[in-house]
C-alpha atoms as a PDB file:
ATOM      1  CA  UNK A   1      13.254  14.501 -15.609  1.00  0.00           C
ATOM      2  CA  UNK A   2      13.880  12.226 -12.916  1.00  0.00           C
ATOM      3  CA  UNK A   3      12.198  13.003  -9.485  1.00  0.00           C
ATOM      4  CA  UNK A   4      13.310  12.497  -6.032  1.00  0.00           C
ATOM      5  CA  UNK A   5      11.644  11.531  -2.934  1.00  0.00           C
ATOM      6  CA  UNK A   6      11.485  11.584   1.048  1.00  0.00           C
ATOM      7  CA  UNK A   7       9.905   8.718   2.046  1.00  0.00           C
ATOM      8  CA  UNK A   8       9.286   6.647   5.910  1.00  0.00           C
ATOM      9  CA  UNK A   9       7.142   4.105   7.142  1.00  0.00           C
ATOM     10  CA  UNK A  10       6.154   3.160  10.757  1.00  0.00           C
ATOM     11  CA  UNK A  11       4.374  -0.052  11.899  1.00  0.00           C
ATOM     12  CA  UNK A  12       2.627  -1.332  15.171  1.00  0.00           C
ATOM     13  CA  UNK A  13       0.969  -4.347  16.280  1.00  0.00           C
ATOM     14  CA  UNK A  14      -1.727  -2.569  17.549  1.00  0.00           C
ATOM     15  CA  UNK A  15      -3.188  -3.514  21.288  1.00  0.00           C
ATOM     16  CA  UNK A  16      -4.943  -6.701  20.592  1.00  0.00           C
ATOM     17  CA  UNK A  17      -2.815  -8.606  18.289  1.00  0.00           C
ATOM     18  CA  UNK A  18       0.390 -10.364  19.471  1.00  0.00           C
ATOM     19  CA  UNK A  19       2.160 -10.352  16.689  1.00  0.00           C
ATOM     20  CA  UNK A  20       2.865  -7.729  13.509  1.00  0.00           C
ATOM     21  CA  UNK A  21       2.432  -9.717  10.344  1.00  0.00           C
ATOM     22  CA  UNK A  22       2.686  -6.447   8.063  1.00  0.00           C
ATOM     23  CA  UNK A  23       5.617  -5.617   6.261  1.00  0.00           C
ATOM     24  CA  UNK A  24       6.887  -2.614   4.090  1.00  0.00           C
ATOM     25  CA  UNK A  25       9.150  -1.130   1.864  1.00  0.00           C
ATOM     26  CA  UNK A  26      10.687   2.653   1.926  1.00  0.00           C
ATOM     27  CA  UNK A  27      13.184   2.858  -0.158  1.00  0.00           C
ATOM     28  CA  UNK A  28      13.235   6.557  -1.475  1.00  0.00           C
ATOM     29  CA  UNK A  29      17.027   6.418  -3.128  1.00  0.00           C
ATOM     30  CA  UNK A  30      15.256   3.516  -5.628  1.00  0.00           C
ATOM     31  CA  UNK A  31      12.225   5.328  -5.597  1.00  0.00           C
ATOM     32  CA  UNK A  32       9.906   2.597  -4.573  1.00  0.00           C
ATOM     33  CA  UNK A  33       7.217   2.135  -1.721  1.00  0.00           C
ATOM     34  CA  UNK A  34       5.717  -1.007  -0.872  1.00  0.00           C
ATOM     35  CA  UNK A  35       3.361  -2.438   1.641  1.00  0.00           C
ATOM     36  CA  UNK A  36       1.710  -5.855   3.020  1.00  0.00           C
ATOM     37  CA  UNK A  37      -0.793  -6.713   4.890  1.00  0.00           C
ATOM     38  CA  UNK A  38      -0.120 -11.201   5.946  1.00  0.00           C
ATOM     39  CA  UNK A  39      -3.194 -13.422   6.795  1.00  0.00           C
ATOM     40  CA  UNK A  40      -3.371 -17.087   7.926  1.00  0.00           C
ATOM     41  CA  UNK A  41      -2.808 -17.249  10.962  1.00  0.00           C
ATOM     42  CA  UNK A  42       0.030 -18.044  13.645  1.00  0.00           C
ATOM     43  CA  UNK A  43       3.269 -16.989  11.910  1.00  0.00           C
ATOM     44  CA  UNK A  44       1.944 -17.895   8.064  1.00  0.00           C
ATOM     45  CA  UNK A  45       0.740 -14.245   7.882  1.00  0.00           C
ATOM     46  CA  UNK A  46       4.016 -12.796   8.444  1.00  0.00           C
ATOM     47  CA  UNK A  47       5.584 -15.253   6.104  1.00  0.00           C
ATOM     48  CA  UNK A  48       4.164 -14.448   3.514  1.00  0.00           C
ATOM     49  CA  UNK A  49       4.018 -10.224   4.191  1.00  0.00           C
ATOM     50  CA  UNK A  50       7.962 -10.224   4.549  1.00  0.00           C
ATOM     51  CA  UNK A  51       8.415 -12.640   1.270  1.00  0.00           C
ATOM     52  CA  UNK A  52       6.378  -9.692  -0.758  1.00  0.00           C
ATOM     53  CA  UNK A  53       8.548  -6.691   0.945  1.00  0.00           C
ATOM     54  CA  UNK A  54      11.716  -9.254  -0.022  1.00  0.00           C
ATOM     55  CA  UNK A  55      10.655  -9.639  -3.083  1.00  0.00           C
ATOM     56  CA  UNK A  56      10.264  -5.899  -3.772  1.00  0.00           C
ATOM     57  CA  UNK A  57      13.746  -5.271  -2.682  1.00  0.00           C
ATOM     58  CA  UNK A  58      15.186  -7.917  -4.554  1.00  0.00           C
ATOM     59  CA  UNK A  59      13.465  -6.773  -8.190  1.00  0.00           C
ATOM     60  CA  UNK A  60      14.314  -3.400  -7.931  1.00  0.00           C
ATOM     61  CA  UNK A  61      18.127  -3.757  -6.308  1.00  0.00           C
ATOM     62  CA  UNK A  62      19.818  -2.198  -9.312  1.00  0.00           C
ATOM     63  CA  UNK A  63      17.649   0.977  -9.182  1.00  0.00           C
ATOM     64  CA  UNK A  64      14.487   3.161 -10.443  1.00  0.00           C
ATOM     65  CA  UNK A  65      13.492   1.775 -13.185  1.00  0.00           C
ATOM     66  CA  UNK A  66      14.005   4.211 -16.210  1.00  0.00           C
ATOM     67  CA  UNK A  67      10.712   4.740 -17.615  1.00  0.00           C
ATOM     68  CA  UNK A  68       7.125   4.246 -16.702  1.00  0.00           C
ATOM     69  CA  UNK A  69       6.554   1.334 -19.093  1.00  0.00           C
ATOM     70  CA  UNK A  70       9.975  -0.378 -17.262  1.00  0.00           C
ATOM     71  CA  UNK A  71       8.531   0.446 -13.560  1.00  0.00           C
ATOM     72  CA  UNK A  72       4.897  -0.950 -14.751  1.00  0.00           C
ATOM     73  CA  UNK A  73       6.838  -4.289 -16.019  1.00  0.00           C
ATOM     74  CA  UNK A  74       8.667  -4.198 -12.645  1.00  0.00           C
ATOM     75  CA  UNK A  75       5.492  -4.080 -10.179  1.00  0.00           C
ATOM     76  CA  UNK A  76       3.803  -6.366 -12.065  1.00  0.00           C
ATOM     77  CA  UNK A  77       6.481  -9.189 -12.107  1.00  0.00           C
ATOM     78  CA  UNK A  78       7.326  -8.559  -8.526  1.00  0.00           C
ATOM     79  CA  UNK A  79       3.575  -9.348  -7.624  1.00  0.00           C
ATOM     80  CA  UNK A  80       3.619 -12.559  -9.766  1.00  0.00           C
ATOM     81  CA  UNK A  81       7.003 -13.778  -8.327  1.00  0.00           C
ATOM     82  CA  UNK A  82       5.911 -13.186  -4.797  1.00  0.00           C
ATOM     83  CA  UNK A  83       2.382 -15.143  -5.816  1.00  0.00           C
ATOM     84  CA  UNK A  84       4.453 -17.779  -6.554  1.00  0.00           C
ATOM     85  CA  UNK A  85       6.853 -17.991  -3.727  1.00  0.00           C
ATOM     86  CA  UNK A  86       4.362 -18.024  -1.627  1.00  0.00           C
ATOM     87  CA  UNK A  87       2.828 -21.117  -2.934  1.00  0.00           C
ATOM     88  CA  UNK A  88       5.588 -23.068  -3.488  1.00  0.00           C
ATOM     89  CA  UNK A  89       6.631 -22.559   0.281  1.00  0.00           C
ATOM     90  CA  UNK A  90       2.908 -23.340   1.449  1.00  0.00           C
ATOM     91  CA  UNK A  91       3.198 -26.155  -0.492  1.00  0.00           C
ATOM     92  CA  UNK A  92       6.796 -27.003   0.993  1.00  0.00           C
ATOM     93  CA  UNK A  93       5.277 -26.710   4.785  1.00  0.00           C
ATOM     94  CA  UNK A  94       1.788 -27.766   5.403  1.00  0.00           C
ATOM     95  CA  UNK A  95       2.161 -25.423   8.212  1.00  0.00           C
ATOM     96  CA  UNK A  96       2.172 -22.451   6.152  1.00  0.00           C
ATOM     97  CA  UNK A  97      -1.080 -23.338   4.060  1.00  0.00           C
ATOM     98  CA  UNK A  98      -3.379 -20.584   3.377  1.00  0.00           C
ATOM     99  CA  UNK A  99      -1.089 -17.578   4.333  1.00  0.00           C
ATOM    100  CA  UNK A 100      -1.212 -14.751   1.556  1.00  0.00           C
ATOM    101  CA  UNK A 101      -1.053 -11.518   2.091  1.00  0.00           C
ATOM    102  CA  UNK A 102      -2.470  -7.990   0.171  1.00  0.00           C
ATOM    103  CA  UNK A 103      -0.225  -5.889  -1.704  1.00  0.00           C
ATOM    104  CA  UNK A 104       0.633  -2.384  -2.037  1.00  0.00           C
ATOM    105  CA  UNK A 105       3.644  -1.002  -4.503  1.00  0.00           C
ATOM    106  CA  UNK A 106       4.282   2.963  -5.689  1.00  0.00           C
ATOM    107  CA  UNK A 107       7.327   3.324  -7.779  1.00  0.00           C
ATOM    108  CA  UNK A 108       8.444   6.943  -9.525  1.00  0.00           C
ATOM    109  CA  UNK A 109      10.104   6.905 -13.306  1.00  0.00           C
ATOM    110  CA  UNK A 110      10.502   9.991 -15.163  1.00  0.00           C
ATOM    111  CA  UNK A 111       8.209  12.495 -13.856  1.00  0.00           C
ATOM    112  CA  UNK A 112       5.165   9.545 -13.197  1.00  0.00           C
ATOM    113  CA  UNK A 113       3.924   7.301 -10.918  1.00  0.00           C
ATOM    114  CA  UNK A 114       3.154   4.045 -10.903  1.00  0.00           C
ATOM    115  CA  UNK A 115       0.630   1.887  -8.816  1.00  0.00           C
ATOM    116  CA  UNK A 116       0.303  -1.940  -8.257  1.00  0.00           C
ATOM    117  CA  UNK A 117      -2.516  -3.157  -5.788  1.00  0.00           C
ATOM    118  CA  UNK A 118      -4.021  -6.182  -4.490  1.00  0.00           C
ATOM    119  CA  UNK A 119      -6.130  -6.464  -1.736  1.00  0.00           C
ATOM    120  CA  UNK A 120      -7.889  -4.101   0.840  1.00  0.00           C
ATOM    121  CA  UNK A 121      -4.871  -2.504   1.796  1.00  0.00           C
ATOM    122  CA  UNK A 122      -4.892   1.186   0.337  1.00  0.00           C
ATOM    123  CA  UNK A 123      -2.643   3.674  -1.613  1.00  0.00           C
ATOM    124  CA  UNK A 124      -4.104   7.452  -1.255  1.00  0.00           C
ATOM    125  CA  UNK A 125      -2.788  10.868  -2.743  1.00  0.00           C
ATOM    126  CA  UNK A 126      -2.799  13.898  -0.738  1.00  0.00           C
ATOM    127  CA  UNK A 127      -2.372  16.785  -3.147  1.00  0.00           C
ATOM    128  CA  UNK A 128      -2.990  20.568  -2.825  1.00  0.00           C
ATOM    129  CA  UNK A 129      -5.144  19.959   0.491  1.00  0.00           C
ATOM    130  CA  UNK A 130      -7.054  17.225  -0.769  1.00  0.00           C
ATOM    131  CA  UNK A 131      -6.821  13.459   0.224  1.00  0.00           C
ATOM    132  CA  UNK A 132      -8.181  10.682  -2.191  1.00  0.00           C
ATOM    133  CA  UNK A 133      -7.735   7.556  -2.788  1.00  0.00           C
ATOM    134  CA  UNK A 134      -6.265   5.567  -5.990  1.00  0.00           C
ATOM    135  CA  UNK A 135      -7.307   1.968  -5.142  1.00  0.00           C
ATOM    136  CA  UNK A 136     -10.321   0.511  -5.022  1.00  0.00           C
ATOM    137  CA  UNK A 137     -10.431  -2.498  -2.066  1.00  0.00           C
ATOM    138  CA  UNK A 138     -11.026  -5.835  -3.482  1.00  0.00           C
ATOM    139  CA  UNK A 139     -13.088  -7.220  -1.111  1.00  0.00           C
ATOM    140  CA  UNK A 140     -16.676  -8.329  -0.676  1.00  0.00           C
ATOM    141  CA  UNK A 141     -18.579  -5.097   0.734  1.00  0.00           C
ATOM    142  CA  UNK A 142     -16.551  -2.993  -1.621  1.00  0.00           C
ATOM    143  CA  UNK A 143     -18.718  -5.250  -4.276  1.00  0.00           C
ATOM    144  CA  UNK A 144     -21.478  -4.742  -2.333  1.00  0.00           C
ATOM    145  CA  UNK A 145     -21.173  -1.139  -2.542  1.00  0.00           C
ATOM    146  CA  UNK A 146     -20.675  -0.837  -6.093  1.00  0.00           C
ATOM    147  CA  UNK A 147     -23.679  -2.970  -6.587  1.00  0.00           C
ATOM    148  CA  UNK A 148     -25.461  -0.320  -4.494  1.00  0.00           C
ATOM    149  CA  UNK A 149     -26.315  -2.992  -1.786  1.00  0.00           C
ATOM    150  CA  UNK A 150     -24.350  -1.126   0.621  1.00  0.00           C
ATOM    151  CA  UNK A 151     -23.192   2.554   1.781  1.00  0.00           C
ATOM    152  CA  UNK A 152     -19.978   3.445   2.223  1.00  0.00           C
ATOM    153  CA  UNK A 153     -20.782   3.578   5.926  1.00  0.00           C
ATOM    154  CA  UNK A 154     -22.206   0.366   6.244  1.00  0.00           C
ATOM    155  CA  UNK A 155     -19.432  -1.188   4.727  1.00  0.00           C
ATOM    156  CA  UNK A 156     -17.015   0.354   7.973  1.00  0.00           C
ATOM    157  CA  UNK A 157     -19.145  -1.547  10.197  1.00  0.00           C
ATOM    158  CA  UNK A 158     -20.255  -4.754   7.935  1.00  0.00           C
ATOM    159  CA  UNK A 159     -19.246  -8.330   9.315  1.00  0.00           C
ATOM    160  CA  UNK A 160     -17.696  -9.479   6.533  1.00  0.00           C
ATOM    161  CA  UNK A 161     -15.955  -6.340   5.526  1.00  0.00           C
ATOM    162  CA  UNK A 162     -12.478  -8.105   5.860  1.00  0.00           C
ATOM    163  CA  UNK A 163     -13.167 -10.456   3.152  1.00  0.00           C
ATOM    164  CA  UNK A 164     -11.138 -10.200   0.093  1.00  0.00           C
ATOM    165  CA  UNK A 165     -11.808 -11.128  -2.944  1.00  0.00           C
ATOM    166  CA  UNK A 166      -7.832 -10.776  -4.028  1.00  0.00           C
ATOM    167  CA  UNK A 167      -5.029 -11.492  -2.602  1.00  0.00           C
ATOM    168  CA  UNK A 168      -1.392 -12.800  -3.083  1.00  0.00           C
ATOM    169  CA  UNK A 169      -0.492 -16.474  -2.653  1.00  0.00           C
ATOM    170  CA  UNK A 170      -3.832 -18.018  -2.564  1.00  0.00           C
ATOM    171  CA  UNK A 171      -3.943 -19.061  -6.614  1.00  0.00           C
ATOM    172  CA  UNK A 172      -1.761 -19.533  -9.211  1.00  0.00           C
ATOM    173  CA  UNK A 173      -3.056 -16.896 -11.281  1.00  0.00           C
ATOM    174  CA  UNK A 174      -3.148 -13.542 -10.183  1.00  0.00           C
ATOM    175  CA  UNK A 175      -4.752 -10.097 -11.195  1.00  0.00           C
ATOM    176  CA  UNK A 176      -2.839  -7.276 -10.341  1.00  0.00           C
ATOM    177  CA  UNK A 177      -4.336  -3.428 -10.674  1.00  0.00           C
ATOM    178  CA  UNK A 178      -1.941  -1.469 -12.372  1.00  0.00           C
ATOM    179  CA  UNK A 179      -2.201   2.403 -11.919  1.00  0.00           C
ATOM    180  CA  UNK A 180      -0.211   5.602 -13.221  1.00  0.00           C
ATOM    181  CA  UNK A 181      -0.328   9.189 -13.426  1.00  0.00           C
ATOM    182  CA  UNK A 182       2.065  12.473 -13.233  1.00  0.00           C
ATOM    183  CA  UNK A 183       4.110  12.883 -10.062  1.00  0.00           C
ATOM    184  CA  UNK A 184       4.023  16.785  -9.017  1.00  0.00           C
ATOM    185  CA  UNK A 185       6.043  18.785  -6.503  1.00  0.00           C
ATOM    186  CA  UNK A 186       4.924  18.088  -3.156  1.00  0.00           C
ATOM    187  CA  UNK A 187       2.509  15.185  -3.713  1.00  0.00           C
ATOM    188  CA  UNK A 188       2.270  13.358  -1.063  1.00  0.00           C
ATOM    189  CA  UNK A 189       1.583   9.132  -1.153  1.00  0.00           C
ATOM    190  CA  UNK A 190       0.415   7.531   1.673  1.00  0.00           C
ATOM    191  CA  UNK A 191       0.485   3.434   1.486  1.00  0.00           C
ATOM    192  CA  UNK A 192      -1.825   1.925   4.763  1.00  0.00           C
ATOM    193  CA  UNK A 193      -3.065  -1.512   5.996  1.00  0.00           C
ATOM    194  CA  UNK A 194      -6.491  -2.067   7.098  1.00  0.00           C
ATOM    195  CA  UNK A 195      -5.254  -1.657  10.384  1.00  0.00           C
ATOM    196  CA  UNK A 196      -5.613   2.005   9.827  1.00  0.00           C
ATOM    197  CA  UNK A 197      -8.182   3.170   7.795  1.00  0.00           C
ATOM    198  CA  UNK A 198     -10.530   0.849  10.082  1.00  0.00           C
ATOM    199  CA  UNK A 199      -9.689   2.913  12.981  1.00  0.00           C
ATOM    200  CA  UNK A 200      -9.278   6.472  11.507  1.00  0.00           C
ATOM    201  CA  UNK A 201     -11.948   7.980   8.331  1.00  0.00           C
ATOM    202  CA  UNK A 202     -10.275   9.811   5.967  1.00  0.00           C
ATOM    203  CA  UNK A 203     -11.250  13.494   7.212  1.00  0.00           C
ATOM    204  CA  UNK A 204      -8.483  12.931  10.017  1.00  0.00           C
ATOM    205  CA  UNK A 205      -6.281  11.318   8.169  1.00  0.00           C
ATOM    206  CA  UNK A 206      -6.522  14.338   5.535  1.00  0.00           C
ATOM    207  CA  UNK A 207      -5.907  16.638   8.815  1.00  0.00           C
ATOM    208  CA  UNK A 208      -3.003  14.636   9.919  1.00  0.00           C
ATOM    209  CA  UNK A 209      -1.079  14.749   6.307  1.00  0.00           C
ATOM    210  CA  UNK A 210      -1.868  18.156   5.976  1.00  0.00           C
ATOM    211  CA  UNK A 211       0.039  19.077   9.092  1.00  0.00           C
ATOM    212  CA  UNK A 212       2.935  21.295   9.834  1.00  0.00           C
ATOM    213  CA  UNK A 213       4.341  18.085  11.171  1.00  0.00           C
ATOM    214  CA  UNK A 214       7.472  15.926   9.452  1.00  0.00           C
ATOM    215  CA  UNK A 215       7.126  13.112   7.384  1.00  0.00           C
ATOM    216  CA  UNK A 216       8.203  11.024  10.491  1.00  0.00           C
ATOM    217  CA  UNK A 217       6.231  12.727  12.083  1.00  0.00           C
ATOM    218  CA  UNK A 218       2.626  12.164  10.477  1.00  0.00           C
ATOM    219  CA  UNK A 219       3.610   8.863   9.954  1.00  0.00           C
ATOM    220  CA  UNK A 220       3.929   8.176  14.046  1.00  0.00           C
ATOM    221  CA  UNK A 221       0.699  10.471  14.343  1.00  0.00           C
ATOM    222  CA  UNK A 222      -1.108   8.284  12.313  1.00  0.00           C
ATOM    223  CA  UNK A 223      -0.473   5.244  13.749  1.00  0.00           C
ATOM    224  CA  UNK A 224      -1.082   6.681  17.401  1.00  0.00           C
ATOM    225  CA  UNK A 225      -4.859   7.824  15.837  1.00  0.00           C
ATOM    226  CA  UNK A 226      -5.142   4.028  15.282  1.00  0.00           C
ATOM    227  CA  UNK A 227      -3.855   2.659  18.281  1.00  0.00           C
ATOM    228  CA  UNK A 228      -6.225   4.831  20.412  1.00  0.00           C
ATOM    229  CA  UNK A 229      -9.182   4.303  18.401  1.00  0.00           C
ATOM    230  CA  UNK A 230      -8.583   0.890  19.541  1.00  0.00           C
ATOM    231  CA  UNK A 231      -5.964  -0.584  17.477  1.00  0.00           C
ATOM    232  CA  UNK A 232      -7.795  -3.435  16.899  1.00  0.00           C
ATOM    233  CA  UNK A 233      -5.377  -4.641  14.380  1.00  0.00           C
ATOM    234  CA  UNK A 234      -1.694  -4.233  13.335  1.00  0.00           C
ATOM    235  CA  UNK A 235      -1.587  -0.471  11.293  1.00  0.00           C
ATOM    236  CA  UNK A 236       1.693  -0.004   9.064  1.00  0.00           C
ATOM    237  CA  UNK A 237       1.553   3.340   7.220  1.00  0.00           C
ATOM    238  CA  UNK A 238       4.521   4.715   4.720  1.00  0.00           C
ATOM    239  CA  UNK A 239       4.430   7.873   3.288  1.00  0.00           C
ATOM    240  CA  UNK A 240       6.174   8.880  -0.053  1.00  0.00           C
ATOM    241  CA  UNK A 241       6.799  12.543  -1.031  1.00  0.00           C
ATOM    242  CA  UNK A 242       7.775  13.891  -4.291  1.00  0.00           C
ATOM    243  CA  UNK A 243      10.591  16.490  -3.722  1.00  0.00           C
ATOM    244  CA  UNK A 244      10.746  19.647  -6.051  1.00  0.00           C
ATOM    245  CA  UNK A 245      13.301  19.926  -8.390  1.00  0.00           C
ATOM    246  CA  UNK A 246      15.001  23.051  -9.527  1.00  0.00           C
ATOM    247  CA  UNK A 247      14.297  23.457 -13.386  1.00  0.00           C
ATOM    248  CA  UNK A 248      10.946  21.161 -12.968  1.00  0.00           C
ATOM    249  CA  UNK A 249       7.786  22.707 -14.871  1.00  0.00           C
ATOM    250  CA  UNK A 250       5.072  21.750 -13.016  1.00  0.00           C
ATOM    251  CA  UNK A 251       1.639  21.711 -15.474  1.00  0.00           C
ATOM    252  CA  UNK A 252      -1.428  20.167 -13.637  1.00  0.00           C
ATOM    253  CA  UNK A 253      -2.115  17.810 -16.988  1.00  0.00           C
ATOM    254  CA  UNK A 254      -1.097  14.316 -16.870  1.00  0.00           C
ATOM    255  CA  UNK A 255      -2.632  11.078 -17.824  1.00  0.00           C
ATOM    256  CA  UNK A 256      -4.257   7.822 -15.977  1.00  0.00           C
ATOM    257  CA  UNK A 257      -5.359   8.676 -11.938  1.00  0.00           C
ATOM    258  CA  UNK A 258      -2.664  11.562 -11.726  1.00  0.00           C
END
């Protein structure tokens, strides 16, 4: 059965940037969300943010994809086609050397979900109450905490904690995390930049989806909680949630991370 979603996103440049190079996609009628987070510099950043979002458009024009093995073809050759435009342009304009950006994609087929990540950007799942999150950062105190050489709060604070180890447009080849699990009534998916969960720890942010409030609505609260911790970078947030259906069995099973 094919399931439907509400979906928004809302993005700010945050009070000490002067520019916004994140970019995102909410497209609920193709049932896809998608996210970036640009870096290098001047205008490079945003470049290279808006060709991922394009490209996400662009591969998934015609529609959901029909299954969950089409939608997991579909993420992953929309990462590797934005990889590569992004290097051939760099290497078109010297200006635009060293831009890439991170990447964030959820797209619904048949009653699953599908994840594609790269970078420290971050997909969670807020479901019955609870907030966690799917992706793991790729970046070098997220290594450092698996290692054990670092806590989970040392990594918020850490000098280094904004470098990746991942990202799109900076080689040729390029891993992509591929995720998937069972969609169910009411799940909701939140996609965020840095620029957020730098600001706000996930307790709040578990408050905040949790609300009473509209899906507009959390998605403007959240980026206010960002902005007044300091907003010391651009914060982008879209939110993604799975509509019931009338006729939809909903069994807590499911494979993968759902």
């Amino acid at each position: 059965m094919m399931i439907r979603i509400e979906s928004c996103g809302r993005t700010d440049a945050g009070l000490r940037r002067s520019n916004n190079e994140d970019a995102f996609v909410s497209a609920a009628d193709l049932g896809v969300l998608a996210l970036a987070d640009g870096m290098g510099g001047a205008a490079s950043g945003e470049v290279a943010s808006g060709i991922f979002a394009d490209t996400v458009r662009e591969r998934f024009s015609a529609g959901p994809p029909p299954g969950v093995g089409e939608a997991e073809e579909l993420v992953l050759r929309s990462f590797l086609l934005a990889n590569r435009r992004i290097l051939e342009l760099a290497a078109r304009a010297p200006e635009h050397r060293g831009m890439g950006c991170t990447g964030e994609m959820v797209v619904f087929a048949d009653d699953r979900y599908v994840v594609g990540h790269v970078g420290d950007s971050r997909v969670y799942l807020f479901r019955g109450g609870l907030l966690r999150q799917i992706t793991k950062d790729h970046s070098f105190v997220q290594e450092q905490v698996d290692r054990g050489l670092l806590t989970s709060v040392q990594a918020r604070v850490h000098p280094w904690r904004h470098m990746l180890l991942r990202a799109i447009g900076i080689h040729d080849s390029l891993e992509v995390d591929l995720l998937s699990g069972k969609a169910h009534p009411e799940d909701l998916f939140l996609l965020c930049s840095d620029g957020l969960t730098d600001m706000v720890g996930d307790p709040l942010i578990e408050e905040r989806l949790g609300s009473r409030l509209s899906l507009g609505e959390k998605a403007e609260r959240l980026v206010r909680d960002a902005c007044d911790a300091g907003g010391y970078d651009n914060v982008t947030v879209v939110l993604g949630r799975v509509l019931p259906i009338e006729g939809w069995v909903d069994s807590q099973g499911g494979g993968g991370v759902g």
